[in-house]
Protein backbone atom coordinates (compact mmCIF):
# COMPACT_ATOMS: atom_id res chain seq x y z
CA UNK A 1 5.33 -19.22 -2.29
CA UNK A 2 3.35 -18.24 0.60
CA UNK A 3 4.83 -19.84 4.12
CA UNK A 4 3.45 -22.77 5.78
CA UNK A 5 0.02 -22.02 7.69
CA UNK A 6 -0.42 -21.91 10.83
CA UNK A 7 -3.34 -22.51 13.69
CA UNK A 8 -3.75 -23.52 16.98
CA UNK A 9 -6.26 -25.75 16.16
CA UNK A 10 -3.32 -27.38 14.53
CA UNK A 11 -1.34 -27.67 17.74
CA UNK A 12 -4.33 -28.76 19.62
CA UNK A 13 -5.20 -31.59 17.02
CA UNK A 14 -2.07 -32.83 16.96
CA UNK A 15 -1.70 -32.77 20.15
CA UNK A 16 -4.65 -35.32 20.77
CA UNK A 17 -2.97 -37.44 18.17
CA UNK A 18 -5.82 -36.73 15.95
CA UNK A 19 -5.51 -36.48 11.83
CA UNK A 20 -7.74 -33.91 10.06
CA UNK A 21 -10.07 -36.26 8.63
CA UNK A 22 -10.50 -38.14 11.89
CA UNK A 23 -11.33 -34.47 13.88
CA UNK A 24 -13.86 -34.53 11.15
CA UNK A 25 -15.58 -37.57 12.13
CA UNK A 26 -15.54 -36.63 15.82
CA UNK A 27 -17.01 -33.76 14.84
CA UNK A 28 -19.81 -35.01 12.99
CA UNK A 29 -20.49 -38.25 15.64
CA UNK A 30 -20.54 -34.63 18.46
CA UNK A 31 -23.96 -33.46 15.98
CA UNK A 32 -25.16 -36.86 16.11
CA UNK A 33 -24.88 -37.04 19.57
CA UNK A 34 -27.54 -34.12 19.72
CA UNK A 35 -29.61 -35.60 17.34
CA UNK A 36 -27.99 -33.07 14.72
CA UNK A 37 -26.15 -33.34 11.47
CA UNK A 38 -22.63 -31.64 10.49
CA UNK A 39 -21.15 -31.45 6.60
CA UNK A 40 -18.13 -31.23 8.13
CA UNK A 41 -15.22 -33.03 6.34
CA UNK A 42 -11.57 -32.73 5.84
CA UNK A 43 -11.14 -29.97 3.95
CA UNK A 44 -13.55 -27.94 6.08
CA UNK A 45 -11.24 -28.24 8.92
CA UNK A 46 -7.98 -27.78 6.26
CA UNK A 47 -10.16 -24.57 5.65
CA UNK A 48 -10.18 -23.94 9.48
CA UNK A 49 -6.63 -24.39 9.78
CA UNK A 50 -4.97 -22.40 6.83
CA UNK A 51 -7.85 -19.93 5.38
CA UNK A 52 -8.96 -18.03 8.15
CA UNK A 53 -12.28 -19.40 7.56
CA UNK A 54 -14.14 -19.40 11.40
CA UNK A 55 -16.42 -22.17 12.21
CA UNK A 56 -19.87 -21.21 14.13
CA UNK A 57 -20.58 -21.00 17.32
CA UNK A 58 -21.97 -24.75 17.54
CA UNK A 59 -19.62 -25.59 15.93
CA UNK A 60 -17.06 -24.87 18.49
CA UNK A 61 -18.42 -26.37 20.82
CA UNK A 62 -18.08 -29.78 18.35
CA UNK A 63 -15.12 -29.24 17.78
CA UNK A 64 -14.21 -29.07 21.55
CA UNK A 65 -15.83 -32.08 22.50
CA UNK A 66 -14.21 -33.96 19.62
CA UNK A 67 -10.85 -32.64 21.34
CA UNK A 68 -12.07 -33.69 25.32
CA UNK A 69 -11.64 -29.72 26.14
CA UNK A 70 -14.44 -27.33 28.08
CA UNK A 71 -16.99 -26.13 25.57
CA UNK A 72 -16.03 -22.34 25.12
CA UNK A 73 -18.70 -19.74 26.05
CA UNK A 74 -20.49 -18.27 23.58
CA UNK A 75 -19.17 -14.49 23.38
CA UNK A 76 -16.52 -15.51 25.93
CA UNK A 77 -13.82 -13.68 26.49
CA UNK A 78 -11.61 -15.03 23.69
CA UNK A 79 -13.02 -15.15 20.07
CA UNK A 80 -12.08 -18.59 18.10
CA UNK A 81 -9.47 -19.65 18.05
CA UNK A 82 -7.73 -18.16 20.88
CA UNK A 83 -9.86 -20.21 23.75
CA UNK A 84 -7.80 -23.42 22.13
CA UNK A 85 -5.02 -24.94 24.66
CA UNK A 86 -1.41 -23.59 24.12
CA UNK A 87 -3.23 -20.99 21.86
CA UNK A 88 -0.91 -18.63 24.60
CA UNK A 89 -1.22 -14.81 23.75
CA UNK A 90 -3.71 -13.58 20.56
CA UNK A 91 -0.22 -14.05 18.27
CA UNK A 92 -0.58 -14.95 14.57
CA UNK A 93 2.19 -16.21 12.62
CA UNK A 94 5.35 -13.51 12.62
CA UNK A 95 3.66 -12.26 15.73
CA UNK A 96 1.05 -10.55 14.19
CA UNK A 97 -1.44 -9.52 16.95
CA UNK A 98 -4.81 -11.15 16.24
CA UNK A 99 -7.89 -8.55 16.61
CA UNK A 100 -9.54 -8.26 20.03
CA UNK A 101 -10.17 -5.69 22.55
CA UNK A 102 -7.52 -2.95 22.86
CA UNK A 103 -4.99 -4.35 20.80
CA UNK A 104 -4.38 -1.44 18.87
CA UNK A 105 -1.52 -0.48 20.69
CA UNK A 106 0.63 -3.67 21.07
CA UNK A 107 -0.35 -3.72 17.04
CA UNK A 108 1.51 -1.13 16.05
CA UNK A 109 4.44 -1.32 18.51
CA UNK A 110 4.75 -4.32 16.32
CA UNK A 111 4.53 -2.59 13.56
CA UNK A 112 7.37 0.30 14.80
CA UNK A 113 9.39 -2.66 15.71
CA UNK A 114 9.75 -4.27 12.51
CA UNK A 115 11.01 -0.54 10.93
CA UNK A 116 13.60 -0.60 13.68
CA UNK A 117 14.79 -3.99 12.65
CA UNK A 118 15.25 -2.53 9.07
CA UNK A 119 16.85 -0.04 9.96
CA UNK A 120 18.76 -0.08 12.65
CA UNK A 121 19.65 -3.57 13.40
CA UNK A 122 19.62 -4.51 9.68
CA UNK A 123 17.44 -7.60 10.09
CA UNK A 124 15.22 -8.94 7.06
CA UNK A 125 11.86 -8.43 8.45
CA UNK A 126 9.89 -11.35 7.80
CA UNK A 127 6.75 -11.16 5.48
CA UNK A 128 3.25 -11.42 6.49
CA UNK A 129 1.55 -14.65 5.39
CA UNK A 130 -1.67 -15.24 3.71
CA UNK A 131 -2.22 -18.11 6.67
CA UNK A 132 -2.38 -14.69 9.19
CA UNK A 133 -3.95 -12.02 6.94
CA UNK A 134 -6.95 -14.55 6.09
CA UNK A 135 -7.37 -14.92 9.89
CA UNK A 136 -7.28 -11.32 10.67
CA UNK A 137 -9.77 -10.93 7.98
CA UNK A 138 -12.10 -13.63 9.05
CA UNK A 139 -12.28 -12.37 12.41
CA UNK A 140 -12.93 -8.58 11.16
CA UNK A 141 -15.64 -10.37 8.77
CA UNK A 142 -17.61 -11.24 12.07
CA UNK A 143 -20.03 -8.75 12.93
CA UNK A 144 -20.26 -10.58 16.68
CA UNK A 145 -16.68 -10.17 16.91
CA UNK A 146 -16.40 -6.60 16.98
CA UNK A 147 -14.07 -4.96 19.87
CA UNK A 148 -15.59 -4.43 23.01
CA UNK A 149 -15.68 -0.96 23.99
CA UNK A 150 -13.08 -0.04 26.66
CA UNK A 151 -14.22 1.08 30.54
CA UNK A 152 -13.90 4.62 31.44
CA UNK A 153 -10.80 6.08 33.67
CA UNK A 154 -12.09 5.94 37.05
CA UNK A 155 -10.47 9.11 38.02
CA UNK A 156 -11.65 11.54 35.60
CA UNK A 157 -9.49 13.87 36.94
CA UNK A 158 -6.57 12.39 35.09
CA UNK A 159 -8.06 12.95 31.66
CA UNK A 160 -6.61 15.03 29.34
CA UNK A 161 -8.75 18.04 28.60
CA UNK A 162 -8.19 17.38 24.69
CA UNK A 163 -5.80 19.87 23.87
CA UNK A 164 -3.49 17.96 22.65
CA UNK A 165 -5.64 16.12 20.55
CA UNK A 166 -6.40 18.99 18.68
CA UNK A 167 -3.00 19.71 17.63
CA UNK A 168 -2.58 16.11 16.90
CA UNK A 169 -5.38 16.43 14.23
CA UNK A 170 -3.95 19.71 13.06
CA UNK A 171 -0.78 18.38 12.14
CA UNK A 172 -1.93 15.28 10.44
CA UNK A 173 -4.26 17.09 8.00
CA UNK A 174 -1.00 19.56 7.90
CA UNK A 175 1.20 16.75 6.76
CA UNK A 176 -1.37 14.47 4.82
CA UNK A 177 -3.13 16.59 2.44
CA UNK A 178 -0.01 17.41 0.90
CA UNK A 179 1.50 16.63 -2.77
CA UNK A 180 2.84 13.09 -3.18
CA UNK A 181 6.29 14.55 -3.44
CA UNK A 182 6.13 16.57 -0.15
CA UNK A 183 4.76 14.04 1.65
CA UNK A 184 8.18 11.10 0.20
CA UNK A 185 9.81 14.07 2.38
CA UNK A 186 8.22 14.23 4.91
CA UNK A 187 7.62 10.52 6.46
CA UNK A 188 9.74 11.20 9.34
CA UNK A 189 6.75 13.49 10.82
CA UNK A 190 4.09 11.08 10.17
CA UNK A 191 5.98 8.77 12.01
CA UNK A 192 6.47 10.69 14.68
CA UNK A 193 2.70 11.53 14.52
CA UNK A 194 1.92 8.15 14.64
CA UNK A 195 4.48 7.45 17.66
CA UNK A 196 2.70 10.12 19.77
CA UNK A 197 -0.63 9.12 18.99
CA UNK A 198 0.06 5.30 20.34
CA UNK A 199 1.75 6.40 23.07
CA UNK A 200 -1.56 8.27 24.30
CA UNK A 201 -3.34 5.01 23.57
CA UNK A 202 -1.07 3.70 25.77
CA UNK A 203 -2.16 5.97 28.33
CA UNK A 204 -5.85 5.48 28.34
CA UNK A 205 -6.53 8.85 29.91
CA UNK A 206 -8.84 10.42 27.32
CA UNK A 207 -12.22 9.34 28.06
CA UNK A 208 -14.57 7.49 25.51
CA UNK A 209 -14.31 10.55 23.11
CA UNK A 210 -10.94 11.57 23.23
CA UNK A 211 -9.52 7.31 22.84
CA UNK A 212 -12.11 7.64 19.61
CA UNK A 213 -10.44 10.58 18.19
CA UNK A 214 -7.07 9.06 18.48
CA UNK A 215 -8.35 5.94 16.80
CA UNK A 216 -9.42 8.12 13.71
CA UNK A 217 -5.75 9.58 13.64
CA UNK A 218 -3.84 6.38 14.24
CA UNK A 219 -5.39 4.75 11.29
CA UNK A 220 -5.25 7.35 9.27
CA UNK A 221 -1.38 7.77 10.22
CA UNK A 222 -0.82 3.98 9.94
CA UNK A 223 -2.47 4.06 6.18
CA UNK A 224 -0.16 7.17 5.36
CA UNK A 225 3.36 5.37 6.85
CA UNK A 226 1.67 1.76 5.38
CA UNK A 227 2.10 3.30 1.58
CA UNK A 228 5.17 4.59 1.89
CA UNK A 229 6.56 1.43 2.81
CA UNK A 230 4.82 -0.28 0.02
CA UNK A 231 6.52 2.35 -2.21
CA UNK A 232 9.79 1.67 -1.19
CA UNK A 233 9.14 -2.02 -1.87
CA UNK A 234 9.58 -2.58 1.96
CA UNK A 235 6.45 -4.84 2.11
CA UNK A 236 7.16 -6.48 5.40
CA UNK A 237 6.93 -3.03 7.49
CA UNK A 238 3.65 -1.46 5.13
CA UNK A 239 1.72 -4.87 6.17
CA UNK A 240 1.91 -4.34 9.72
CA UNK A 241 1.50 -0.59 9.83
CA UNK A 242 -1.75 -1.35 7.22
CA UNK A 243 -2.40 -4.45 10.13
CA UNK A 244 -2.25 -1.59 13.15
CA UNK A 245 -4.47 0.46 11.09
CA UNK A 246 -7.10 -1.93 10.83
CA UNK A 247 -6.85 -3.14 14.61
CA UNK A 248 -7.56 0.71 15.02
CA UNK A 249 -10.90 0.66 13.28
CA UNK A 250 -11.83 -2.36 15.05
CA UNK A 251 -11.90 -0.77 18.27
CA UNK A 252 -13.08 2.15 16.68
CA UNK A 253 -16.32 0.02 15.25
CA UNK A 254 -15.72 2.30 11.64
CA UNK A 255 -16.27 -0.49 9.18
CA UNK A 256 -15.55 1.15 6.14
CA UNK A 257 -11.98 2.49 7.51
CA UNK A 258 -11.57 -1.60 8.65
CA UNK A 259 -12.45 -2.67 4.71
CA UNK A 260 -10.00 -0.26 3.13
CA UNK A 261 -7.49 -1.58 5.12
CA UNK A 262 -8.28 -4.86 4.15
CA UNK A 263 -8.49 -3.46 0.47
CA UNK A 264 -4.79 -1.86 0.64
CA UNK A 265 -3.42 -5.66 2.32
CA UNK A 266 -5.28 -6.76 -0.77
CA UNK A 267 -3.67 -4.38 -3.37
CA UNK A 268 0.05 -5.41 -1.83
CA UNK A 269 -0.73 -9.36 -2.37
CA UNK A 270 -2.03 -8.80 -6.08
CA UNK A 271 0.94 -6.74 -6.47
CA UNK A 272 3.35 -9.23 -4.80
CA UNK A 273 1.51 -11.97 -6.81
CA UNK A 274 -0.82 -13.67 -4.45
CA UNK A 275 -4.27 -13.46 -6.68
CA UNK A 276 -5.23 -16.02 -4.64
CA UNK A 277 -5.11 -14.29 -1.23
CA UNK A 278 -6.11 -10.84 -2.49
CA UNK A 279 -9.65 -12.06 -3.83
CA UNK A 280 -9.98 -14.01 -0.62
CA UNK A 281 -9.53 -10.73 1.87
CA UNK A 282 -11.65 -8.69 -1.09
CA UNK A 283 -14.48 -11.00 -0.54
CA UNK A 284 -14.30 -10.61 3.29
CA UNK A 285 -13.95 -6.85 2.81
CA UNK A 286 -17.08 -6.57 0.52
CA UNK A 287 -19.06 -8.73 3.32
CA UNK A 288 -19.22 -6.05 5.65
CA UNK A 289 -18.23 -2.56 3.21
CA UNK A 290 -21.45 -0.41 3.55
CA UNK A 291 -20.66 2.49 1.57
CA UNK A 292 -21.49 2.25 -2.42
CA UNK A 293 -17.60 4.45 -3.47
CA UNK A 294 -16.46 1.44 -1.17
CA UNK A 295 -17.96 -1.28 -2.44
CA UNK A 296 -17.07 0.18 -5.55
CA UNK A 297 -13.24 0.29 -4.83
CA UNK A 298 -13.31 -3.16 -3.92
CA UNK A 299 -14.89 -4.85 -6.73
CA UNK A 300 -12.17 -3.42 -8.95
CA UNK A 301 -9.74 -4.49 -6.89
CA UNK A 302 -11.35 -7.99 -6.47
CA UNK A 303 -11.60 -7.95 -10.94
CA UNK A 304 -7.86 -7.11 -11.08
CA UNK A 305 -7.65 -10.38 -8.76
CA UNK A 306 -9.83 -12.37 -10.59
CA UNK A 307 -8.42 -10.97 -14.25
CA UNK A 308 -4.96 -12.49 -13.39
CA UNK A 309 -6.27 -15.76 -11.88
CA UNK A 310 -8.05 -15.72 -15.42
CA UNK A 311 -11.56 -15.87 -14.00
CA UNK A 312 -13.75 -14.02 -17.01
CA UNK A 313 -16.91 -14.08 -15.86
CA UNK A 314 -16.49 -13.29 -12.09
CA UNK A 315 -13.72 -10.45 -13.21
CA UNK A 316 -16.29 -8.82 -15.62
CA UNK A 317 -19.07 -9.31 -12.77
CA UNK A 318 -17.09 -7.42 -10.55
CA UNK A 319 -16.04 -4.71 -13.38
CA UNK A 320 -20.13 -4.13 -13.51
CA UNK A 321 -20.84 -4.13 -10.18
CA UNK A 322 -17.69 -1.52 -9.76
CA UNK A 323 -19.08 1.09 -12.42
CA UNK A 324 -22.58 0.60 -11.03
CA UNK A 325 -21.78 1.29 -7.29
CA UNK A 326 -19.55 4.13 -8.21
CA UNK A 327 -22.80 6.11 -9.74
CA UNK A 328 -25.06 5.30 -7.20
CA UNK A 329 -26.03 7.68 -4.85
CA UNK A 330 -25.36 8.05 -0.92
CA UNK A 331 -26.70 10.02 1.87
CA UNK A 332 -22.96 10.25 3.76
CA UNK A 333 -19.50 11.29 1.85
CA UNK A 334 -17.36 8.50 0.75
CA UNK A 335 -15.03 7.40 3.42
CA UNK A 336 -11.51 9.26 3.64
CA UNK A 337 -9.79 5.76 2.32
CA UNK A 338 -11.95 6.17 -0.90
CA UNK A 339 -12.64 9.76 -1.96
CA UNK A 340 -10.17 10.05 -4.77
CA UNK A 341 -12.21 6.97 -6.47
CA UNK A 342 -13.41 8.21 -9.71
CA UNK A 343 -14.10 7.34 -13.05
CA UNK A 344 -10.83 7.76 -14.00
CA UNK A 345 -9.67 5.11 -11.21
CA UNK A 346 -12.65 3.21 -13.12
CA UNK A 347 -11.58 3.16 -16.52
CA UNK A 348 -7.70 2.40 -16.18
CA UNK A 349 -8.09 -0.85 -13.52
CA UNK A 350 -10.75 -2.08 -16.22
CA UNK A 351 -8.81 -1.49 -18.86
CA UNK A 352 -5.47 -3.39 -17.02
CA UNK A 353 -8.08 -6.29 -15.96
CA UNK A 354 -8.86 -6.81 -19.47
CA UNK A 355 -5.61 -6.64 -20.40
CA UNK A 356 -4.64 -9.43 -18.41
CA UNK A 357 -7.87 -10.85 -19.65
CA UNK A 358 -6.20 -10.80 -23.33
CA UNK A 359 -8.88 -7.66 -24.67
CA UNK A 360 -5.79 -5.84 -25.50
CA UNK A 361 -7.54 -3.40 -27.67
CA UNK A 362 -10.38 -2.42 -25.47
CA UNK A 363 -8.11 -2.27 -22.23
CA UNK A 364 -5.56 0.03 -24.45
CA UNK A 365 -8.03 2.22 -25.29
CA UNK A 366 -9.62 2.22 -21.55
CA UNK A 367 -6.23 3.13 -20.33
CA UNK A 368 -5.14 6.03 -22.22
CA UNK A 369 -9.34 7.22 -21.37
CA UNK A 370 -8.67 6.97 -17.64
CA UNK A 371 -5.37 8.48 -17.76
CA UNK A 372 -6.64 11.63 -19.30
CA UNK A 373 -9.69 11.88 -16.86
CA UNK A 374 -6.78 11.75 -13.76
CA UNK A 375 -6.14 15.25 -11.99
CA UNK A 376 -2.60 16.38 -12.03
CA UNK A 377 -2.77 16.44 -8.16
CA UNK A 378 -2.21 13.24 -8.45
CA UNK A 379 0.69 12.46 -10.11
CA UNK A 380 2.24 9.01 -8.71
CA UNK A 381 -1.10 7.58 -9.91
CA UNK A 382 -0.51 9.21 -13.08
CA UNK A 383 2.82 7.67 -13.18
CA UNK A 384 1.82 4.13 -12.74
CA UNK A 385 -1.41 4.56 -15.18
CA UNK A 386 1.62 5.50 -17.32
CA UNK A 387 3.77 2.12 -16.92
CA UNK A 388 0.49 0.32 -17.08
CA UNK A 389 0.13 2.20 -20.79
CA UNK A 390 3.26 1.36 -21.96
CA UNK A 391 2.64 -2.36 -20.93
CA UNK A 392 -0.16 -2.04 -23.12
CA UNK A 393 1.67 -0.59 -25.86
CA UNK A 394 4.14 -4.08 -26.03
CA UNK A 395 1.19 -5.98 -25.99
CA UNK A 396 0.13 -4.50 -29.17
CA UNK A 397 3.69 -4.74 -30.59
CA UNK A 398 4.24 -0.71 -30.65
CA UNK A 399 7.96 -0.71 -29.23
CA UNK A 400 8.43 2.74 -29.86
CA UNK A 401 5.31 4.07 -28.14
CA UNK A 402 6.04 1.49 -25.19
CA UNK A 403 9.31 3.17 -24.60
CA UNK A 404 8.27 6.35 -24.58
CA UNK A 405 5.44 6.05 -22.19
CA UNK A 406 7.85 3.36 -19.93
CA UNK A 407 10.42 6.65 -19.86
CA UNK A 408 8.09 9.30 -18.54
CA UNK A 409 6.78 6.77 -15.91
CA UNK A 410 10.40 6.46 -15.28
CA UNK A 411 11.36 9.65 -15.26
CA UNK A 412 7.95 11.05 -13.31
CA UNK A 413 9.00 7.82 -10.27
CA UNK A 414 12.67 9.20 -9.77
CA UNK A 415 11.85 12.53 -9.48
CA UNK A 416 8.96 12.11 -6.95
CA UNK A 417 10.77 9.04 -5.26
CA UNK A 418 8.64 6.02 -5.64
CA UNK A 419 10.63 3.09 -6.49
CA UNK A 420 7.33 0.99 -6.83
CA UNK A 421 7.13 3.06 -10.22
CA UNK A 422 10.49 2.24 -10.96
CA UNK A 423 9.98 -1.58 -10.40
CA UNK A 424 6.80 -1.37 -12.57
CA UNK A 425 9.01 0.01 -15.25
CA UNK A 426 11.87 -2.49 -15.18
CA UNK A 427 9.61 -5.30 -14.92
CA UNK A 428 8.68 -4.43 -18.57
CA UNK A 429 12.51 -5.41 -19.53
CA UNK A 430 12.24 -8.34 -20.70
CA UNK A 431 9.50 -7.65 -22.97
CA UNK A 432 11.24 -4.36 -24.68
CA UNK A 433 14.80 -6.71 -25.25
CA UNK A 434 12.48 -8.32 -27.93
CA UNK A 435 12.93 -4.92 -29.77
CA UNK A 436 16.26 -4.03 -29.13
CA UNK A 437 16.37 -1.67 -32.48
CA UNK A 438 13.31 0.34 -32.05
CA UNK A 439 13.33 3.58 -31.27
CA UNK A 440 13.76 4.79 -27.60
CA UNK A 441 14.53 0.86 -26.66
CA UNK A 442 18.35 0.68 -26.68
CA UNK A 443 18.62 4.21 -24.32
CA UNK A 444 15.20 2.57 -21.75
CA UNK A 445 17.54 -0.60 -21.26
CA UNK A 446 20.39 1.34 -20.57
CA UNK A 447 18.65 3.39 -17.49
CA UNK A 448 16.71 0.13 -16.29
CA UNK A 449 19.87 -1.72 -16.03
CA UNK A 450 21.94 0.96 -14.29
């Protein structure tokens, strides 16, 4: 169950003693005032409070006339709702640092912070809630709410002459276009990477050109240290590394790089079972996405979403619109986030979707199609295409080809280390103890239970 939201407008309402459904009507008497009318009710502001959803410019103003505080200026220095009274610093719940100018860097100290926690101070790291990803999205969603670009050192003599930079970039492509199981070894350097490259954030000694170039890296970094969290299950820590990522492509201004971000917080709350929330940060993703492979990525993801909240028609909308972007053609390369998206990508996620959708057949077949199409490079993908198989196998009531596809996956996740293959396979227990006889059952059991 996701915690309970959040908002300063919350705080403020409260604070004038007011109820949600009477902010509403002070809202809507403020529009009347100027001759004006406002649809405003009480679930709009519920949506204000707990979905990230941002209300317009005039709206604001409303809303702080209903409350008796100074109208905020439009394109002021804080973006909603961080203007509101006792608002304090741009935190979001678990002290998630809202986007804004230069906020990278306090983002992923954050993020560093929690893995210390983990690890050295052995403190459960508390998860990130849909109340603060929705907000984070809806602020990313607005195009006028894009970082403002940062002043230039005023001694140029203190920049660095970019040296440095360069071996930055050499080492990340070095230690990120690696194979999956080089790269489970070698997290430690990312890391450090990714330390080294905030720390010259920090510095703000590189000029316009030099702070963009460490942008690029740091959320490229951030991406690479987010998924190995995720696939060590460690969900808490690969939100806010995925969280300083985005904040990166904010300031930045590279939209694409912002929406996969959003994409991969997407893919962890489908996986963590919050349909819900994943659709709703797909949707804000896809507002803003310009690139068709993009676009194209996220409309599976969004049908996965909408397959399990057992939406038909918009999952098989966004199944369509996935397979048509995917062939359309573009002037630039697909963005880094996105290149591996293929047809083979295509073919299994449509094939799970409709499994959830109850086209067991179909998706079966679609499955074993995209898993053939996938290039051995690689091979954790391959491994959970496999689980997904076997899953598909049970469905059909084929036991024995179930366990034999859930044991490579099995095997294939412990010898690259990715335990999120190994929870994929064990959550297909309870299904195989309905066969406990067929063959290649009894000896799966045995392993998943151990």
């Amino acid at each position: 169950m996701d915690e309970t939201p959040w908002h300063p407008l919350t705080a403020a309402r409260e604070a004038a003693g007011l109820s949600r459904e009477q902010l509403a009507d002070r809202v809507r008497a403020a529009a009347a005032r100027r001759g004006l009318r406002s649809g405003v009710d009480k679930s709009r502001v519920t949506k204000w409070e707990t979905k990230g959803v941002r209300p317009d410019d005039q709206h604001q103003v409303y809303i702080a006339e209903a409350l008796g505080l100074p109208a905020p200026a439009p394109g002021g220095p804080l973006p909603w709702p961080y203007w509101l009274p006792g608002a304090g610093q741009p935190l979001l719940p678990e002290n998630i640092v809202a986007l804004g100018p230069a906020t990278t860097v306090p983002a992923l100290r954050e993020a560093f912070q929690a893995t210390m926690d983990h690890t050295r101070r052995r403190i459960v790291v508390s998860a990130v809630s849909s109340t603060a990803l929705l907000t984070l999205a809806g602020t990313w969603a607005q195009p006028s709410h894009t970082a403002a670009a940062q002043p230039e050192p005023s001694d140029t003599a203190t920049l660095f002459d970019g040296e440095e930079i360069d071996r930055l970039e050499q080492a990340t492509a070095l230690f990120t276009n690696r194979a999956t199981e080089d790269r489970m070894r070698t997290i430690g350097v990312l890391e450090a990477l990714l330390q080294s490259v905030t720390d010259l954030l920090d510095e703000r000694r590189h000029g316009a050109q030099g702070t963009a170039r460490l942008h690029v890296l740091a959320a490229k970094l951030a991406s690479e240290v987010g998924w190995h969290r995720f696939d060590l299950n460690r969900h808490a820590e690969a939100a806010r590394f995925w969280i300083g990522g985005l904040h990166s492509t904010h300031e930045l201004g590279d939209i694409d790089a912002g929406a996969g971000l959003l994409s991969d917080l997407a893919y962890q709350a489908s996986w963590r079972s919050r349909p819900n929330t994943a659709a709703d940060l797909l949707r804000r993703a896809l507002s803003r996405a310009r690139h068709p492979v993009a676009q194209s990525l996220l409309q599976l993801r969004l049908a996965r979403a909408l397959a399990v909240l057992g939406d038909r028609q918009g999952t098989l909308r966004a199944l369509a619109a996935a397979d048509k972007l995917l062939s359309m053609p573009a002037a630039d390369p697909a963005p880094s986030f996105c290149s591996w998206h293929s047809t083979a990508d295509l073919a299994v996620d449509t094939g799970q979707a409709l499994l959830d959708l109850g086209d067991t057949r179909t998706a079966h077949h679609l499955i074993r199609e995209g898993q053939a199409k996938l290039p051995a490079a690689r091979i954790k993908t391959y491994g959970v295409f496999t689980a997904y198989r076997a899953r598909s196998y049970l469905q059909l009531r084929e036991p024995e080809k179930a366990a034999a596809a859930a044991t490579e996956a099995l095997d294939l996740a412990l010898r690259i280390g990715a335990p999120r293959c190994v929870t994929l396979v064990r959550d297909l227990t309870p299904a195989f103890e309905a066969f406990p006889t067929a063959q290649g059952v009894p000896e799966l059991l045995a392993r998943t239970a151990a």
